[in-house]
C-alpha atoms as a PDB file:
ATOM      1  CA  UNK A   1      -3.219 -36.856  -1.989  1.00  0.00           C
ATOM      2  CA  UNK A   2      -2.927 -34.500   0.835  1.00  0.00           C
ATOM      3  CA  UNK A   3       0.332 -31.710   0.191  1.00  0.00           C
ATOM      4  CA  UNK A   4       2.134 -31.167   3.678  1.00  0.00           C
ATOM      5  CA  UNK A   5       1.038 -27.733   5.149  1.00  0.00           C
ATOM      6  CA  UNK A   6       5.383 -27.316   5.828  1.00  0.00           C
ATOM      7  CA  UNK A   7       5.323 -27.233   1.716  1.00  0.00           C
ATOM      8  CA  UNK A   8       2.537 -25.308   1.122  1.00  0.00           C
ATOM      9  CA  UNK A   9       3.820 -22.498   3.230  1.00  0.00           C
ATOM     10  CA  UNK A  10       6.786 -22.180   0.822  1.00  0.00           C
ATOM     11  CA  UNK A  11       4.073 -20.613  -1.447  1.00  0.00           C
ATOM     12  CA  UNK A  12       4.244 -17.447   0.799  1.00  0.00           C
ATOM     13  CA  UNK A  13       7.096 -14.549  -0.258  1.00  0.00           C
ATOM     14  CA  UNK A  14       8.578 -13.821   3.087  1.00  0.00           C
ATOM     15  CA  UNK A  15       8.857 -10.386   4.053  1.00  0.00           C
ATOM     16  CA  UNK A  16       6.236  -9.641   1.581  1.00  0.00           C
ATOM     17  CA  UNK A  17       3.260  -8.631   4.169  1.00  0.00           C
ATOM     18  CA  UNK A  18       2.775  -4.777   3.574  1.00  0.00           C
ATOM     19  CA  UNK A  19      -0.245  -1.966   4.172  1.00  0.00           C
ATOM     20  CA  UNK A  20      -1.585  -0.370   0.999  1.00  0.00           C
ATOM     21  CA  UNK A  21      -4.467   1.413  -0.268  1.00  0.00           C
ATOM     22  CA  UNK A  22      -7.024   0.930   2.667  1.00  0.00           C
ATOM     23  CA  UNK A  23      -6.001  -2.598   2.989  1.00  0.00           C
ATOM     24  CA  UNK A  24      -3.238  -4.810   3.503  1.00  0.00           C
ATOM     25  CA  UNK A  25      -1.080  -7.478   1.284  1.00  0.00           C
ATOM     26  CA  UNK A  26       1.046 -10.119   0.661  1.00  0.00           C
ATOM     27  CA  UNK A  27       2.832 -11.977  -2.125  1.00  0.00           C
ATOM     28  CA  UNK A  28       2.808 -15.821  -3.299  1.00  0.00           C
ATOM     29  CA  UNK A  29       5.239 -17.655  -5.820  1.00  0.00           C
ATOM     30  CA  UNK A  30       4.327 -20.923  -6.704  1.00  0.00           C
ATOM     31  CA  UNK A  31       7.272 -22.555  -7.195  1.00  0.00           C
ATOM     32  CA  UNK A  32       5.570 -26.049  -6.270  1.00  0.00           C
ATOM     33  CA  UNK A  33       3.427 -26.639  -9.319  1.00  0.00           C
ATOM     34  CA  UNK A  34       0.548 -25.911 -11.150  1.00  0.00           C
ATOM     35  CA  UNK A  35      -2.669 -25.879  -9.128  1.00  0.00           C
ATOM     36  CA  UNK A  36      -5.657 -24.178  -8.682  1.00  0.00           C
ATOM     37  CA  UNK A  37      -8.765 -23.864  -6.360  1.00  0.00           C
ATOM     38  CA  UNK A  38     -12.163 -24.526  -6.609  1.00  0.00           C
ATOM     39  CA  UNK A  39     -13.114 -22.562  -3.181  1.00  0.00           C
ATOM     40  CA  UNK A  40     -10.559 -20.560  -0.717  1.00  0.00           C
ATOM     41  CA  UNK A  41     -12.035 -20.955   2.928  1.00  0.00           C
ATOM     42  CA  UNK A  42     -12.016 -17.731   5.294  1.00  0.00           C
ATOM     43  CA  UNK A  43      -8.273 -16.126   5.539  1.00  0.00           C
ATOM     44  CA  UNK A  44      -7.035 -15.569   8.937  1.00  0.00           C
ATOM     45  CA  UNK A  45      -5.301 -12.712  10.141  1.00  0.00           C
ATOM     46  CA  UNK A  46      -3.927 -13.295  13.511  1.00  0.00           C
ATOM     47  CA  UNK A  47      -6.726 -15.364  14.094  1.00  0.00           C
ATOM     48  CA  UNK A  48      -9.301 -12.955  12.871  1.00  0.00           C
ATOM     49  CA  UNK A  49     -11.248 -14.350   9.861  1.00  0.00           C
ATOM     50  CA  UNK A  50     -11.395 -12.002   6.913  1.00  0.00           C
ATOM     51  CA  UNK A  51     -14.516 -11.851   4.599  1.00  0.00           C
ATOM     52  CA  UNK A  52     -14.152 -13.496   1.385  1.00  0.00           C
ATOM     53  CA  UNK A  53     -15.665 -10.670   0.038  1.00  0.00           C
ATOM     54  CA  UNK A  54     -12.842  -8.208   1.494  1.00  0.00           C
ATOM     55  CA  UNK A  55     -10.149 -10.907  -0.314  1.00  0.00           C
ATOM     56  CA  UNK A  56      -8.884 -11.107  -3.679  1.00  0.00           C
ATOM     57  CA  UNK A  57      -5.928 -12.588  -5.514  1.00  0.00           C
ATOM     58  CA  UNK A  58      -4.427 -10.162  -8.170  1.00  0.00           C
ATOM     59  CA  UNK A  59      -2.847 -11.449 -10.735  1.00  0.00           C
ATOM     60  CA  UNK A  60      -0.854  -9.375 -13.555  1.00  0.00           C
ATOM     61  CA  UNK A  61      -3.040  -6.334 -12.265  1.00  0.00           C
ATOM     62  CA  UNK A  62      -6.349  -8.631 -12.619  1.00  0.00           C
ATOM     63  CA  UNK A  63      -8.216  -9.271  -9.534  1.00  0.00           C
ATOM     64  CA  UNK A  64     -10.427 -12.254  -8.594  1.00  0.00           C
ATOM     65  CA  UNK A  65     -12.266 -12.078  -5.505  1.00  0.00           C
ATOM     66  CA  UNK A  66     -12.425 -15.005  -3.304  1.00  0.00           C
ATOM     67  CA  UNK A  67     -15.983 -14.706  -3.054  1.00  0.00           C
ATOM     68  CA  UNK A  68     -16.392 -15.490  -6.364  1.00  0.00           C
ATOM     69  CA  UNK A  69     -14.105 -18.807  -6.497  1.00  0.00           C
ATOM     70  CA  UNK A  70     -15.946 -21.966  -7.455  1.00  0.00           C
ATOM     71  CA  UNK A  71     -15.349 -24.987  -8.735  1.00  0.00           C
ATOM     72  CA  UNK A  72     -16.854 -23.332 -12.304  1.00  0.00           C
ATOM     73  CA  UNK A  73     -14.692 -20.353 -12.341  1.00  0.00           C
ATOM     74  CA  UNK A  74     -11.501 -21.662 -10.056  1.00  0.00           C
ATOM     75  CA  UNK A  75      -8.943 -19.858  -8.906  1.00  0.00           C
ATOM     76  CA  UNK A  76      -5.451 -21.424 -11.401  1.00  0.00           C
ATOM     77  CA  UNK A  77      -2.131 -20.273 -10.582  1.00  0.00           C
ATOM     78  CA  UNK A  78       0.889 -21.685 -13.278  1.00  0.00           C
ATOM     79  CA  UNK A  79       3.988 -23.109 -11.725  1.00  0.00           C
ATOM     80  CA  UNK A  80       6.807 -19.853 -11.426  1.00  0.00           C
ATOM     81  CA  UNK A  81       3.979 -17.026 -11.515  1.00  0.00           C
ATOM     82  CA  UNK A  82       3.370 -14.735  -8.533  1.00  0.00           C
ATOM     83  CA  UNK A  83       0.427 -13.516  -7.267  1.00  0.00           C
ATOM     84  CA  UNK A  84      -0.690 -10.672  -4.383  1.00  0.00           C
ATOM     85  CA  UNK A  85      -3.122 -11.650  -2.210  1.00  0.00           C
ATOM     86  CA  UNK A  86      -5.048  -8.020  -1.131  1.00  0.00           C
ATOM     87  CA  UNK A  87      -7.575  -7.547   1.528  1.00  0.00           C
ATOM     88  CA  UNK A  88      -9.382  -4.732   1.139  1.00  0.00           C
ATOM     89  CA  UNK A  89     -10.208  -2.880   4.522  1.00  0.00           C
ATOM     90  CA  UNK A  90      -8.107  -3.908   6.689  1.00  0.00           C
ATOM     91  CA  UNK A  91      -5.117  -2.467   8.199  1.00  0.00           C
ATOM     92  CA  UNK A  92      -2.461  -4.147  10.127  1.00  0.00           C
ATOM     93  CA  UNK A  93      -0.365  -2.229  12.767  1.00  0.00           C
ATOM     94  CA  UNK A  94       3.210  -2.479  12.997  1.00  0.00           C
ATOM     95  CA  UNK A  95       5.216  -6.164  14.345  1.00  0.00           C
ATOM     96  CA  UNK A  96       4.377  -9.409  14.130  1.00  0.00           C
ATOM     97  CA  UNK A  97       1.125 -10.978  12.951  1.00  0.00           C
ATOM     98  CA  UNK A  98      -0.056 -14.761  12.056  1.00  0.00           C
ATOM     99  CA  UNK A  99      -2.021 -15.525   8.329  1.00  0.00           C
ATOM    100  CA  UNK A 100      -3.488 -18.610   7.624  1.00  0.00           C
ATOM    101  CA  UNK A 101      -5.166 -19.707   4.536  1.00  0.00           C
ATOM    102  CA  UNK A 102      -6.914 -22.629   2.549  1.00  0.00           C
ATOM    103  CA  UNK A 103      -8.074 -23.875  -0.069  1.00  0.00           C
ATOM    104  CA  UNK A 104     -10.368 -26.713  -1.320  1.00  0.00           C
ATOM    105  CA  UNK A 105      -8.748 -28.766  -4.617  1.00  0.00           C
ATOM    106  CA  UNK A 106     -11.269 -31.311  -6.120  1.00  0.00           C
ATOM    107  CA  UNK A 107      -9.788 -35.292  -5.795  1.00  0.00           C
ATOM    108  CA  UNK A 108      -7.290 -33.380  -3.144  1.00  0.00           C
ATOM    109  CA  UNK A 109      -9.857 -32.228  -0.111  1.00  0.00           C
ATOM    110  CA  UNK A 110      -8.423 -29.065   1.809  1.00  0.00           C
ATOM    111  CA  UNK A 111      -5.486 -27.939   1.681  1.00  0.00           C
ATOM    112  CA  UNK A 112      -3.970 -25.199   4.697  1.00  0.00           C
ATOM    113  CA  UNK A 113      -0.590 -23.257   5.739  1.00  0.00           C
ATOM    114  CA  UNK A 114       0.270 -20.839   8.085  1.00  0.00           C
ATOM    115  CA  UNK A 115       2.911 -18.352   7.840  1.00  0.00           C
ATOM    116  CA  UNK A 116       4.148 -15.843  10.276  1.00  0.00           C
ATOM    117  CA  UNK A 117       5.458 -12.326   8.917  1.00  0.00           C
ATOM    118  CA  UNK A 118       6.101  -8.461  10.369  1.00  0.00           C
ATOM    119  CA  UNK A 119       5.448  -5.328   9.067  1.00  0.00           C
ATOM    120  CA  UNK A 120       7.862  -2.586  10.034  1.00  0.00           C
ATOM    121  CA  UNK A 121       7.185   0.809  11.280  1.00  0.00           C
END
């Protein structure tokens, strides 16, 4: 069972895109329902694919890389918990930019959403 890309992008916290520490960020609620990943493909920034290495999703100050996602140590995310996605080393300049992500879900295949978002000056 494929899950439409339209409610996967619900996932993303709009206005949450932000610069911090050497990096950038943004913030996911999953108010859809329990899930989790067994790999998370290459994240796109305005069409610019991040390393997996540079990626992590922090969780209650935890972080877990995306490099190190597999389908033996997967990537879970409750239903009604949030979660910052952080790249590390790489800075976005003010206005508009593009993100795309996805993921790979055993039984389910890949799963992908895009999301537009600003950061302000």
């Amino acid at each position: 069972m494929q899950v439409p890309s339209f409610l996967l992008r619900r996932l993303y916290v709009k206005g949450s895109l932000r610069n911090e520490d050497g990096g950038c960020a943004f913030d996911l609620q999953n108010a859809l329902g329990s899930g989790y990943a067994d790999q998370v493909l290459p994240l796109l920034i305005d069409g610019e694919a991040i390393p997996p290495e540079q990626c992590a999703f922090v969780i209650d100050g935890s972080a877990q890389p995306f490099s190190e996602i597999t389908a033996d140590n997967p990537m879970t995310l409750a239903m009604n918990r949030d979660l910052t996605v952080r790249i590390d080393g790489h800075t976005l300049a003010s206005g508009d930019h593009s993100i795309e992500m996805a993921f790979i879900v055993t039984g389910m295949g890949e799963m992908r959403f895009d999301v537009k978002d600003t950061i302000d000056a």
